[in-house]
Protein backbone atom coordinates (compact mmCIF):
# COMPACT_ATOMS: atom_id res chain seq x y z
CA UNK A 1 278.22 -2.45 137.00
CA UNK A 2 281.00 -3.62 134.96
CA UNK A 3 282.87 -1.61 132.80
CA UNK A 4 281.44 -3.05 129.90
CA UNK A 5 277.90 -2.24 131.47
CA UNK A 6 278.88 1.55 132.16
CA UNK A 7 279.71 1.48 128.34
CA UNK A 8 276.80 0.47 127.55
CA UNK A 9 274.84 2.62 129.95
CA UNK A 10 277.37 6.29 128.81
CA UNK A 11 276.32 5.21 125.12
CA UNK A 12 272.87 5.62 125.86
CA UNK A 13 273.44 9.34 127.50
CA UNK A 14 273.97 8.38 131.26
CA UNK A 15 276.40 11.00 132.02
CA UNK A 16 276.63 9.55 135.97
CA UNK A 17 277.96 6.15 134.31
CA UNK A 18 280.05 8.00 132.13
CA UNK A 19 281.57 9.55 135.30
CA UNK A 20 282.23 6.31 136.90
CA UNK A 21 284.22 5.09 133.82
CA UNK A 22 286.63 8.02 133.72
CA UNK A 23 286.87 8.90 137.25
CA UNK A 24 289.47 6.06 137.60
CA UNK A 25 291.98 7.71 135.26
CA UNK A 26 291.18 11.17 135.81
CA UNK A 27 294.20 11.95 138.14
CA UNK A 28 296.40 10.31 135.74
CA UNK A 29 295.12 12.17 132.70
CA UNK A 30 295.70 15.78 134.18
CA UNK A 31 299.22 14.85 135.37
CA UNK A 32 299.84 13.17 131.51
CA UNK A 33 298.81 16.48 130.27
CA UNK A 34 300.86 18.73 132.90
CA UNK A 35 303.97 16.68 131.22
CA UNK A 36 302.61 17.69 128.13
CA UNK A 37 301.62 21.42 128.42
CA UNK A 38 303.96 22.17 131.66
CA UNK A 39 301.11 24.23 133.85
CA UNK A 40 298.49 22.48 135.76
CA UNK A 41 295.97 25.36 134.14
CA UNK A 42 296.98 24.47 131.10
CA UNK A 43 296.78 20.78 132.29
CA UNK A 44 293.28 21.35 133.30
CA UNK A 45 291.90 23.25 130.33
CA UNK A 46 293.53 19.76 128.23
CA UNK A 47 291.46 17.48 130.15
CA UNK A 48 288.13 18.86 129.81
CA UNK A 49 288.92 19.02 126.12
CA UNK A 50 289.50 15.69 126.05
CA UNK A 51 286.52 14.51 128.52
CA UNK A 52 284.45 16.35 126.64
CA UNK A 53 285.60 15.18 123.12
CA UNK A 54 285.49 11.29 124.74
CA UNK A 55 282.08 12.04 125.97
CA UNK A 56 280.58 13.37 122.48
CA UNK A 57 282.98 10.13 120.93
CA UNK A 58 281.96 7.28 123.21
CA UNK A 59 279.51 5.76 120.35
CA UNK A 60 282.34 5.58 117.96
CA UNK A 61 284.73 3.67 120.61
CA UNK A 62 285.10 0.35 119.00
CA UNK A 63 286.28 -1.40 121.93
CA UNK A 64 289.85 -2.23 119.73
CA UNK A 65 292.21 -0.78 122.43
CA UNK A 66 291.82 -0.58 126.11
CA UNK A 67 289.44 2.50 127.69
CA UNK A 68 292.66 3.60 129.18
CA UNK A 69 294.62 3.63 126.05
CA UNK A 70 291.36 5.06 124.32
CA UNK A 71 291.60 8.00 126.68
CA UNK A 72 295.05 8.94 126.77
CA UNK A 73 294.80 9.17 123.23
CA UNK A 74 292.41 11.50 123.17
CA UNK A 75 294.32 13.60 126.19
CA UNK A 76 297.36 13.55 123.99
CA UNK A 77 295.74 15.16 120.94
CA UNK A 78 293.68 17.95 123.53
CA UNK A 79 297.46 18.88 124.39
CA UNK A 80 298.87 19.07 121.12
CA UNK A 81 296.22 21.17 120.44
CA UNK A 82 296.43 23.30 123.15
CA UNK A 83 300.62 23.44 122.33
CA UNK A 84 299.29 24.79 118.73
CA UNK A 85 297.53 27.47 120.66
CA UNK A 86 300.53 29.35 123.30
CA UNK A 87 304.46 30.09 123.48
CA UNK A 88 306.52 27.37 124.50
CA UNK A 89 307.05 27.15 128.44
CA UNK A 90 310.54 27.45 130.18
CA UNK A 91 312.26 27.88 132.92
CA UNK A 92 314.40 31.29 133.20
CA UNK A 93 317.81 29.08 133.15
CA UNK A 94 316.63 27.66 129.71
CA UNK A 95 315.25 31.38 128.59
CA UNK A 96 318.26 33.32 128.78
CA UNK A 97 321.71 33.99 130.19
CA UNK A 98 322.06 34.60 134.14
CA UNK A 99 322.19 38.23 135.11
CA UNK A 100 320.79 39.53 132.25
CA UNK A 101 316.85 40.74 133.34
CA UNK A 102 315.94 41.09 129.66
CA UNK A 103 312.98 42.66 128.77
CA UNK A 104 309.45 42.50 131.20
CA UNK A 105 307.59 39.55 130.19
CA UNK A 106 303.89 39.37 129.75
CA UNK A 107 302.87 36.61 128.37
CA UNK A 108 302.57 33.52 130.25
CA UNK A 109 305.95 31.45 129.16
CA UNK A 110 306.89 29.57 131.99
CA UNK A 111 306.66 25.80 133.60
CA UNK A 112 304.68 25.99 136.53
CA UNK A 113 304.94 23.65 139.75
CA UNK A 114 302.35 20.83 140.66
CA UNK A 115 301.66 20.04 143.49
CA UNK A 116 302.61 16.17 144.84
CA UNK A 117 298.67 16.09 146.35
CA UNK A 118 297.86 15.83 142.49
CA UNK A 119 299.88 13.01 142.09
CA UNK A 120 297.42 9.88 141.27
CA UNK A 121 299.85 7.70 143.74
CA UNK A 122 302.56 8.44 145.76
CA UNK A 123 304.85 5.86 144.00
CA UNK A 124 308.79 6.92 143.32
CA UNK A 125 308.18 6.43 139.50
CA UNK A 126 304.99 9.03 139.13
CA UNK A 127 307.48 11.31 141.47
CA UNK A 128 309.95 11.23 139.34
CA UNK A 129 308.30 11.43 136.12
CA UNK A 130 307.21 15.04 137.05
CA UNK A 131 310.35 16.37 138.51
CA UNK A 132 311.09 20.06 137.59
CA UNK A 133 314.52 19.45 135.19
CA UNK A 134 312.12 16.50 133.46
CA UNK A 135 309.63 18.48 133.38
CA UNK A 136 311.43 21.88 131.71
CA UNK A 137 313.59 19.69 129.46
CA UNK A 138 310.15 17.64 128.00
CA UNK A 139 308.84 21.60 127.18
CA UNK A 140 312.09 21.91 124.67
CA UNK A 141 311.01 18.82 122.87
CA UNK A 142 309.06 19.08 119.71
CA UNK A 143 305.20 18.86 120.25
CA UNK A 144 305.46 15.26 118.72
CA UNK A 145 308.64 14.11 120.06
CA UNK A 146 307.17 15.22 123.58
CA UNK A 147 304.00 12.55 122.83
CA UNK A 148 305.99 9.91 121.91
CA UNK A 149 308.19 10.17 124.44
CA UNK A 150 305.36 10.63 127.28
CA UNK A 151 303.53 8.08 125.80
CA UNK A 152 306.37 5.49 125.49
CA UNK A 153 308.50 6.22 128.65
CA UNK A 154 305.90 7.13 131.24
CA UNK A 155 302.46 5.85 130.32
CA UNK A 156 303.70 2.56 128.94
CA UNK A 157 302.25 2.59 125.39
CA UNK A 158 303.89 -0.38 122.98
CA UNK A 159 305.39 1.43 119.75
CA UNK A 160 302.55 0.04 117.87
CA UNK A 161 299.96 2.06 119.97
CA UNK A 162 301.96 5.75 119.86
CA UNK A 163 301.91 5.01 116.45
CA UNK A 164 297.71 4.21 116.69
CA UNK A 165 297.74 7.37 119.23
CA UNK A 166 299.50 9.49 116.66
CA UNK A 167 298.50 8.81 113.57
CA UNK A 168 301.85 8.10 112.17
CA UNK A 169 304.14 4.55 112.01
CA UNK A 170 306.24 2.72 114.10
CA UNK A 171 309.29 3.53 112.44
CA UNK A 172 308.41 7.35 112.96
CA UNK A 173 307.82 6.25 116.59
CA UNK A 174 311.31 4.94 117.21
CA UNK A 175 313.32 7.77 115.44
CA UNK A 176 311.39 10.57 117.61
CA UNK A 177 311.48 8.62 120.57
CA UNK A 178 316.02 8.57 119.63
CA UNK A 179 316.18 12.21 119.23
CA UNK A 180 313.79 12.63 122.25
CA UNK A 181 315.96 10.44 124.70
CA UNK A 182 319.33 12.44 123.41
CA UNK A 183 317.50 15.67 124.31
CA UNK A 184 316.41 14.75 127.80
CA UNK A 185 319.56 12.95 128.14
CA UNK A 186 321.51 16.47 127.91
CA UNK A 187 319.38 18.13 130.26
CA UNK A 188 318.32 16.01 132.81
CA UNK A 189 320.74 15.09 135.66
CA UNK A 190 321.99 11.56 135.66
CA UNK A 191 320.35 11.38 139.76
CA UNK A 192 316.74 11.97 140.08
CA UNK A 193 315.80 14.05 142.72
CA UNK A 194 314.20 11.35 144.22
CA UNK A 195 317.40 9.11 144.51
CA UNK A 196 319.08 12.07 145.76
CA UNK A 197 316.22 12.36 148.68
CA UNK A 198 316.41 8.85 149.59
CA UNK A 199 320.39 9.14 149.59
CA UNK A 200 320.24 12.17 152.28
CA UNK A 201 317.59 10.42 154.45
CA UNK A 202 314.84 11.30 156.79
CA UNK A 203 317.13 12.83 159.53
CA UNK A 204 319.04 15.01 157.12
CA UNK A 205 316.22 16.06 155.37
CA UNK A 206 314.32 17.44 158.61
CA UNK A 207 317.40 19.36 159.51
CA UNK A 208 318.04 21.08 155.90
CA UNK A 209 314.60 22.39 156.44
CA UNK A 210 315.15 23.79 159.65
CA UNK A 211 317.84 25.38 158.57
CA UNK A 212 316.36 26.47 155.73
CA UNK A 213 312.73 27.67 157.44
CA UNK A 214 315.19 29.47 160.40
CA UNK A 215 317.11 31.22 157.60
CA UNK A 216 314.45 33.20 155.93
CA UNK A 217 312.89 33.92 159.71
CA UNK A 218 315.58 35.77 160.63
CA UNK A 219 316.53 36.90 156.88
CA UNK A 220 319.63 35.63 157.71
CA UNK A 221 321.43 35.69 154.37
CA UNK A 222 325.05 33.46 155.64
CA UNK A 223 322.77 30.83 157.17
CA UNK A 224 320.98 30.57 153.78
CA UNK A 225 324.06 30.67 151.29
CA UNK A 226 326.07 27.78 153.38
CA UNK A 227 323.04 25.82 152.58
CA UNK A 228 324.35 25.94 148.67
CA UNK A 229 326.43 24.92 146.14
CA UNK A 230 329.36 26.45 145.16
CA UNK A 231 327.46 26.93 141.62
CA UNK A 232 324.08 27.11 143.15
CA UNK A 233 321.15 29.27 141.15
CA UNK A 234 318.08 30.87 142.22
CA UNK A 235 315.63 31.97 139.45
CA UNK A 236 312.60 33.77 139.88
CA UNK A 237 309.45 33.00 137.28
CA UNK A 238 307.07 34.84 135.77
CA UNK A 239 310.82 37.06 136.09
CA UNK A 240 313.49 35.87 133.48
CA UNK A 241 316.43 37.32 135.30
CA UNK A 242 318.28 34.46 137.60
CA UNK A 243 321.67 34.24 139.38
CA UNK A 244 324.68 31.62 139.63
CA UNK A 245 327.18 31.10 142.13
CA UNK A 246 326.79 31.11 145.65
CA UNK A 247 327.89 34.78 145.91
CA UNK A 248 326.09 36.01 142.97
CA UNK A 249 323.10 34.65 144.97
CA UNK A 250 324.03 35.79 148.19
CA UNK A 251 324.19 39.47 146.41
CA UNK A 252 320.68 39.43 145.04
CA UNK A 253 319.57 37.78 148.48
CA UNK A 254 321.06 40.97 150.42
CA UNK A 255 319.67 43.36 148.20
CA UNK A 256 316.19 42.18 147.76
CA UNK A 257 314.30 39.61 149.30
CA UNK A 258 316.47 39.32 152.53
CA UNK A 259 317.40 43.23 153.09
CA UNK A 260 315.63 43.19 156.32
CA UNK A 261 312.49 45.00 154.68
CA UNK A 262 310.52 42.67 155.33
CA UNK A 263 309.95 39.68 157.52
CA UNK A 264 309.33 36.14 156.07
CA UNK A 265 307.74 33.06 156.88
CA UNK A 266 308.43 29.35 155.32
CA UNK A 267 305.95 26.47 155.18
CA UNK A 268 307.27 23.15 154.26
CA UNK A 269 305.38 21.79 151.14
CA UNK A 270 306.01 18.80 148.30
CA UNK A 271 305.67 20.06 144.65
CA UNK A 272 307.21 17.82 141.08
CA UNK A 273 308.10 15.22 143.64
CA UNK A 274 310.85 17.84 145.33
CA UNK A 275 311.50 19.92 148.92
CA UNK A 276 309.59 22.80 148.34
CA UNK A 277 308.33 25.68 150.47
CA UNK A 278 305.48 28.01 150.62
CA UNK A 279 306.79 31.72 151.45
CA UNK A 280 304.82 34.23 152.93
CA UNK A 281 305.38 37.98 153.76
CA UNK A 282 304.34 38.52 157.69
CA UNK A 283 301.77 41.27 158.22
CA UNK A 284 299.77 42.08 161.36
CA UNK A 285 296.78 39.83 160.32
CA UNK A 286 298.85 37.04 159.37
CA UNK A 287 300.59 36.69 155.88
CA UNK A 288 300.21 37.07 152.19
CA UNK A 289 301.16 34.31 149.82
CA UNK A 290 304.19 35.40 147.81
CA UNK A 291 305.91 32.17 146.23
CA UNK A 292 306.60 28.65 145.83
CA UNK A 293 309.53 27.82 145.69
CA UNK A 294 311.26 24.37 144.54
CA UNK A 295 314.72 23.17 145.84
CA UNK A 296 317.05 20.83 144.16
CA UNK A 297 319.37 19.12 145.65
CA UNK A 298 323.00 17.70 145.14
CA UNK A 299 323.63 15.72 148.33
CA UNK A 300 322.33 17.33 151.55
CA UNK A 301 323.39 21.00 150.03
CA UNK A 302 320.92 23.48 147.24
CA UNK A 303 321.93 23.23 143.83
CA UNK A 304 319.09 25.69 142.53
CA UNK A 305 315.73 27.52 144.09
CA UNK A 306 312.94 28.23 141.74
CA UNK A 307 310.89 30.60 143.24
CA UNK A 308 307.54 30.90 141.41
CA UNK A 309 306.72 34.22 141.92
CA UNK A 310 303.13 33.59 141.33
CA UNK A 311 300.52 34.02 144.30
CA UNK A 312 297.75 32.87 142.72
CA UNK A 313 299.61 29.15 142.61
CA UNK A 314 299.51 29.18 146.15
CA UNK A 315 296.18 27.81 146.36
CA UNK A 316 296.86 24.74 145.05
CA UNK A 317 299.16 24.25 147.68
């Protein structure tokens, strides 16, 4: 059937068509809400708002704009809604000074990883659009500023249509979409990640991870720290306490995770486009899940670890 055809056929209650016409941008719509809302829960809970509100609105579509641009639409107001609803997420760098562990957090307030396998393509400009310092810095932006911005930048709306989207005009469009790009400008690095991969190659790659994998084996805290930056951090979410400087790090490493308590192991993994590995603490029946955790990279050396300490994430792994 054509797509005009399914329309037809969802108008007149055939869920199954209705299926087949939103199945194609389905992956895309959950990552354009992660970039949006910053958790793939979150991300989830968006979508089925927005399914279900362009199920129940199908009758109404009018055919003016494309059924993609109809969609996203509709995805962009579920997450506004949903940003209405729950605290702004962060990353710990962004929540408070290093060193300090503030006060115990319970609330769910942080950015949470995605996994590349969500990724609708494996293309270097979806990678990069969901990279972890894009990612945090789109979570300081206004709720609005954040649409436009998505909308513009990533999905490839005309100023005309994030105006349409919105609800607003196109002049409104072009002075959030100024203070947006100064904002992201400030935070994000001027190399993506992915250039940065590319730049250290194949060969290098394989051998940082080795390194890296052979280092928590052996909780072998020197190995680990001449893998980083002089000004390397490690942070620690759903904890807001992190660490700067390779000796600061090196401290916390010897204290806590690496003390020799217990015994590690450190699965090689993709998440926001980045090197990232699953951990694992070893028991006698195999291992429990403990963290993800995302590197970033300057070169071929760690400029930061975020280690989600959030089991439950593993899963989607």
């Amino acid at each position: 059937m054509t797509e005009q055809q399914l329309i037809a056929a969802a108008r007149e209650g055939d869920e199954r068509a209705f299926e087949t016409l939103v199945n194609e941008y389905r992956a895309g719509l959950f990552v354009h809400c992660y970039r949006m809302l910053g958790s793939p829960q979150d991300a989830e809970d968006a979508l089925q708002e927005a399914l279900l509100r362009a199920w129940r609105g199908l009758p109404r579509f009018q055919q003016r704009s494309s059924l993609r641009s109809w969609l996203y639409t509709i995805a962009t107001n579920a997450s506004l809604r949903a940003l209405e609803r729950r605290p702004q997420r962060v990353l710990p760098l962004d929540y408070g000074p290093d060193a300090d562990p503030g006060e115990p957090l319970v609330e769910s307030v942080w950015v949470e990883p995605l996994p590349d396998s969500a990724l609708p393509d494996a293309s270097y400009e979806q990678r990069e659009s969901v990279e972890l310092a894009f990612i945090a810095a789109l979570q300081l932006l206004p709720a609005r500023q954040r649409a436009v911005l998505i909308l513009r930048d990533v999905v490839g709306f005309s100023g005309d249509e994030v105006a349409a989207a919105l609800q607003t005009t196109s002049a409104s469009v072009y002075s959030a979409l100024q203070r947006a790009h100064k904002t992201i400008d400030e935070r994000v690095p001027a190399q993506s990640q992915q250039a940065t991969l590319r730049a250290v190659g194949d060969t290098e790659l394989r051998a940082l991870v080795d390194a890296y994998v052979d280092a928590w084996e052996r909780n072998d805290v020197a190995a680990l720290t001449a893998l980083l930056t002089d000004d390397a951090t490690i942070s620690m979410p759903p904890h807001s306490v992190w660490f700067r400087g390779r000796d600061a790090v090196a401290s916390f490493l010897e204290r806590w995770p690496m003390s020799g308590s217990r015994t590690w192991s450190a699965a090689p993994t993709r998440a926001n486009g980045q090197l990232a590995f699953v951990h694992a603490l070893r028991t006698d029946d195999g291992g429990d899940p403990h963290d993800i955790t995302i590197l970033t990279l300057r070169g071929n050396r760690i400029e930061a670890m975020t280690a989600f300490l959030m089991p439950a994430l593993v899963e989607r792994f």
